[in-house]
Every structure is written in structure tokens, then in C-alpha cells.
C-alpha atoms as a PDB file:
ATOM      1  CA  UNK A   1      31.562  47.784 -42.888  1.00  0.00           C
ATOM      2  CA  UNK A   2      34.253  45.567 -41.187  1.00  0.00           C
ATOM      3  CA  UNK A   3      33.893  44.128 -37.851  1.00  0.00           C
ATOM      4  CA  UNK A   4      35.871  44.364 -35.425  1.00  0.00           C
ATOM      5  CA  UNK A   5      37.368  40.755 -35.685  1.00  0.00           C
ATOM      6  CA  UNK A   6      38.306  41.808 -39.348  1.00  0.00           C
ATOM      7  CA  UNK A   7      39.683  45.039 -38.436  1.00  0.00           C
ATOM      8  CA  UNK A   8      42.098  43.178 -35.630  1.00  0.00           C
ATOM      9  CA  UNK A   9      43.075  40.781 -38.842  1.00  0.00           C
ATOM     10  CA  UNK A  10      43.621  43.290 -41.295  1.00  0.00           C
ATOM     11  CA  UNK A  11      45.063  45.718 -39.379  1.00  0.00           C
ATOM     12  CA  UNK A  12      48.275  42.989 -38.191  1.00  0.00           C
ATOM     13  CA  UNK A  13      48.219  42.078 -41.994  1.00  0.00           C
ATOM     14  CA  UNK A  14      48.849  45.627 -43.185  1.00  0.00           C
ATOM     15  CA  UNK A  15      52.196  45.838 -40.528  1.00  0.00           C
ATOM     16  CA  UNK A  16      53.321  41.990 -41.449  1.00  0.00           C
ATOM     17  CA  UNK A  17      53.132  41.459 -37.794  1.00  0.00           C
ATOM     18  CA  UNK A  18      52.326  37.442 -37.201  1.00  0.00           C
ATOM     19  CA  UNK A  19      49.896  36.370 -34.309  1.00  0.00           C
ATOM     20  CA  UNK A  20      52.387  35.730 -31.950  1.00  0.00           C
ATOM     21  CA  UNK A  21      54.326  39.161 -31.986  1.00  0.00           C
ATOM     22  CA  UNK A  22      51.473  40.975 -31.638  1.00  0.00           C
ATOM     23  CA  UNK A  23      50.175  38.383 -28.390  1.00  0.00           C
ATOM     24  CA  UNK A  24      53.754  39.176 -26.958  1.00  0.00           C
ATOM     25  CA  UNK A  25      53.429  43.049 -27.084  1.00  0.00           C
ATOM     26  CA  UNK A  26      50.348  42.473 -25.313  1.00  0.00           C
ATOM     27  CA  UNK A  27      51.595  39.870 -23.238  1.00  0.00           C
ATOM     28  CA  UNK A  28      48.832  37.460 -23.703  1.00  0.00           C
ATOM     29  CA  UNK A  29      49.695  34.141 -25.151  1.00  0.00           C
ATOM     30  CA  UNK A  30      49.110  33.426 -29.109  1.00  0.00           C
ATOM     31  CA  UNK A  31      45.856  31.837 -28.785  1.00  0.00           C
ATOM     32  CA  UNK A  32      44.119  34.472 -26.643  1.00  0.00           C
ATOM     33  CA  UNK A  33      44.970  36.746 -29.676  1.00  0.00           C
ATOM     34  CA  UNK A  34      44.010  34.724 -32.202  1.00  0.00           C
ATOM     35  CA  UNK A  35      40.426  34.224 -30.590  1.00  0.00           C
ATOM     36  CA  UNK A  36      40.496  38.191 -30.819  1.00  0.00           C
ATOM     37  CA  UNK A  37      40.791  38.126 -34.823  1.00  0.00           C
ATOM     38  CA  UNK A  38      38.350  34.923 -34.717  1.00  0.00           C
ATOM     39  CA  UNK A  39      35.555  36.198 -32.384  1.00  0.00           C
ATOM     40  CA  UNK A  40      32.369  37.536 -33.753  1.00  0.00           C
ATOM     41  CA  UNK A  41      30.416  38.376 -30.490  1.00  0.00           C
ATOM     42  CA  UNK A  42      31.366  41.589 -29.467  1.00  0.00           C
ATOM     43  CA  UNK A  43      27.551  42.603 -28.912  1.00  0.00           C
ATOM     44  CA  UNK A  44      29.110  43.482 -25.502  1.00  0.00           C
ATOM     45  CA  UNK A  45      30.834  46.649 -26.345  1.00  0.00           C
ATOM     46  CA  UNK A  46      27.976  47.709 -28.525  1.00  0.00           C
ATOM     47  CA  UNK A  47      25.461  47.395 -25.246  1.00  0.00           C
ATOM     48  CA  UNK A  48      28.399  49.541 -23.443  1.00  0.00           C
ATOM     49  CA  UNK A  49      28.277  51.552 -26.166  1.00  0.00           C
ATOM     50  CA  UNK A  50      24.754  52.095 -25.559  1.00  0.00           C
ATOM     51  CA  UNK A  51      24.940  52.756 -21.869  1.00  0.00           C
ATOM     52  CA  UNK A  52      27.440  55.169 -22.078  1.00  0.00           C
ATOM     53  CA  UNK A  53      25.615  57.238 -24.652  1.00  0.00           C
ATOM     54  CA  UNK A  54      22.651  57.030 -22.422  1.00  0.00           C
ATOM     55  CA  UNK A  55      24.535  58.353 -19.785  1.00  0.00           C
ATOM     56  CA  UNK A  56      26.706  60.799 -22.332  1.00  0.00           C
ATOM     57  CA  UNK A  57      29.637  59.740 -22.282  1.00  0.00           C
ATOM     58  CA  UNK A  58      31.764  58.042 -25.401  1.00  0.00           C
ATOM     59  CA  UNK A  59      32.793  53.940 -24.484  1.00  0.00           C
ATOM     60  CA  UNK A  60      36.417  54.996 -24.009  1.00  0.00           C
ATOM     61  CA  UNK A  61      35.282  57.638 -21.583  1.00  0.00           C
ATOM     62  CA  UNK A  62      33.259  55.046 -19.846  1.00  0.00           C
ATOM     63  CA  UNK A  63      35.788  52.240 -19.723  1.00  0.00           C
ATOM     64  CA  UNK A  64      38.680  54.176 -18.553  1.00  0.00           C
ATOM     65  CA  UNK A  65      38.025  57.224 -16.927  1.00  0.00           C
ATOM     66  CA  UNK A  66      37.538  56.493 -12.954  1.00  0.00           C
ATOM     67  CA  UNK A  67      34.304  56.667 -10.975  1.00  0.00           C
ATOM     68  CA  UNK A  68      34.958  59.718  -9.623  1.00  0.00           C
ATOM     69  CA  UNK A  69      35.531  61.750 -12.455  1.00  0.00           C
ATOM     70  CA  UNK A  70      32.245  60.185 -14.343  1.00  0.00           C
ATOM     71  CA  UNK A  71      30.371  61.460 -11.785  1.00  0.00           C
ATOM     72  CA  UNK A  72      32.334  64.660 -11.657  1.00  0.00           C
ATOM     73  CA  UNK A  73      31.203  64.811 -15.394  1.00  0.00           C
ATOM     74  CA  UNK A  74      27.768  63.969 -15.345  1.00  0.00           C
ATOM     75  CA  UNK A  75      27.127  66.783 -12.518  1.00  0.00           C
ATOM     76  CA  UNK A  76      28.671  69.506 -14.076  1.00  0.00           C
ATOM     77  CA  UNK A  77      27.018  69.253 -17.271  1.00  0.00           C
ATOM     78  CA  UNK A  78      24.107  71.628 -17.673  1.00  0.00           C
ATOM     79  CA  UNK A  79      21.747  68.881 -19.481  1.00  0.00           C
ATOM     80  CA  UNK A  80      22.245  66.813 -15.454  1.00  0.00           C
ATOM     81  CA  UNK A  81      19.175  66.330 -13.949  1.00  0.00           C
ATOM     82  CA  UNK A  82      19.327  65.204 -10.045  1.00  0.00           C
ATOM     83  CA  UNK A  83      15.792  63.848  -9.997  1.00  0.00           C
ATOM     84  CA  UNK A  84      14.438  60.650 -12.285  1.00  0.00           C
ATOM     85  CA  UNK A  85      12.420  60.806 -15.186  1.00  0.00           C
ATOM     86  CA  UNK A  86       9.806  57.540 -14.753  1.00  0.00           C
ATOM     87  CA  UNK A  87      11.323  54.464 -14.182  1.00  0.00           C
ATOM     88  CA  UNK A  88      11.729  53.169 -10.923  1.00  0.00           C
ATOM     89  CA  UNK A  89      10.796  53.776  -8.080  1.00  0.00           C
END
């Protein structure tokens, strides 16, 4: 299994696209890339990951759908439950 650093790297390889090109269709300088393809930490995303499964929803759901429409989600679903199980209190 690749990470995700590797992935970045491979993936640019595969289209013979150099740092920079791909930095300037993002429009992010060369060296923000290249930290992308270098960086090793993404334990970040897998803890969002994590959340948003807890809450059901996939990371991409959780990072770009709105607040509003979460929420919209998480009440409609038949598995909701309005009142906590343990926790806090």
C-alpha cells in the first residue's frame, strides 16, 4: 500500500508533469507542492476519516458538503438518534 505522499509522486510521474506545472494549476508555488509529495504526516485526514465515519458520512462528504446539508443528512437518516448514548453530560 502507497501513501499518499507516494501516490501524489507517482501519479505526476505517470503524466510527465514536473513539480512546478502541477504547483501552477493549483496555484500554489513549487515548494508548497513539493512538501505535498515529501510529507508523511497525514494522520490528520485519517482522524477525519474517523470522525466522519462516526458520524456516517465519507471524508469528502464531510469536507465539502456545507453545514446545513450535514445536518440535513444526519436527520433524515432512519439509523438518527436525537438523544445521546453515554458520554457526556
Amino acid at each position: 500500500m502507497y501513501t499518499l505522499d507516494t501516490k501524489l509522486r507517482r501519479l505526476r510521474e505517470l503524466y510527465g508533469y514536473a513539480q512546478s506545472t502541477v504547483a501552477f494549476e493549483l496555484n500554489i508555488d513549487q515548494s508548497s507542492y513539493g512538501r505535498l509529495e515529501q510529507r508523511t504526516d497525514y494522520k490528520v485526514l485519517e482522524q477525519l476519516s474517523h470522525v466522519a465515519a462516526f458520524y456516517g458520512f465519507t471524508l469528502v462528504e464531510l469536507l465539502t458538503c456545507d453545514t446545513d446539508t450535514l445536518i440535513q443528512k444526519s436527520v433524515s437518516r432512519d439509523t438518527f438518534v436525537k438523544s445521546k448514548k453515554g458520554g457526556d453530560k
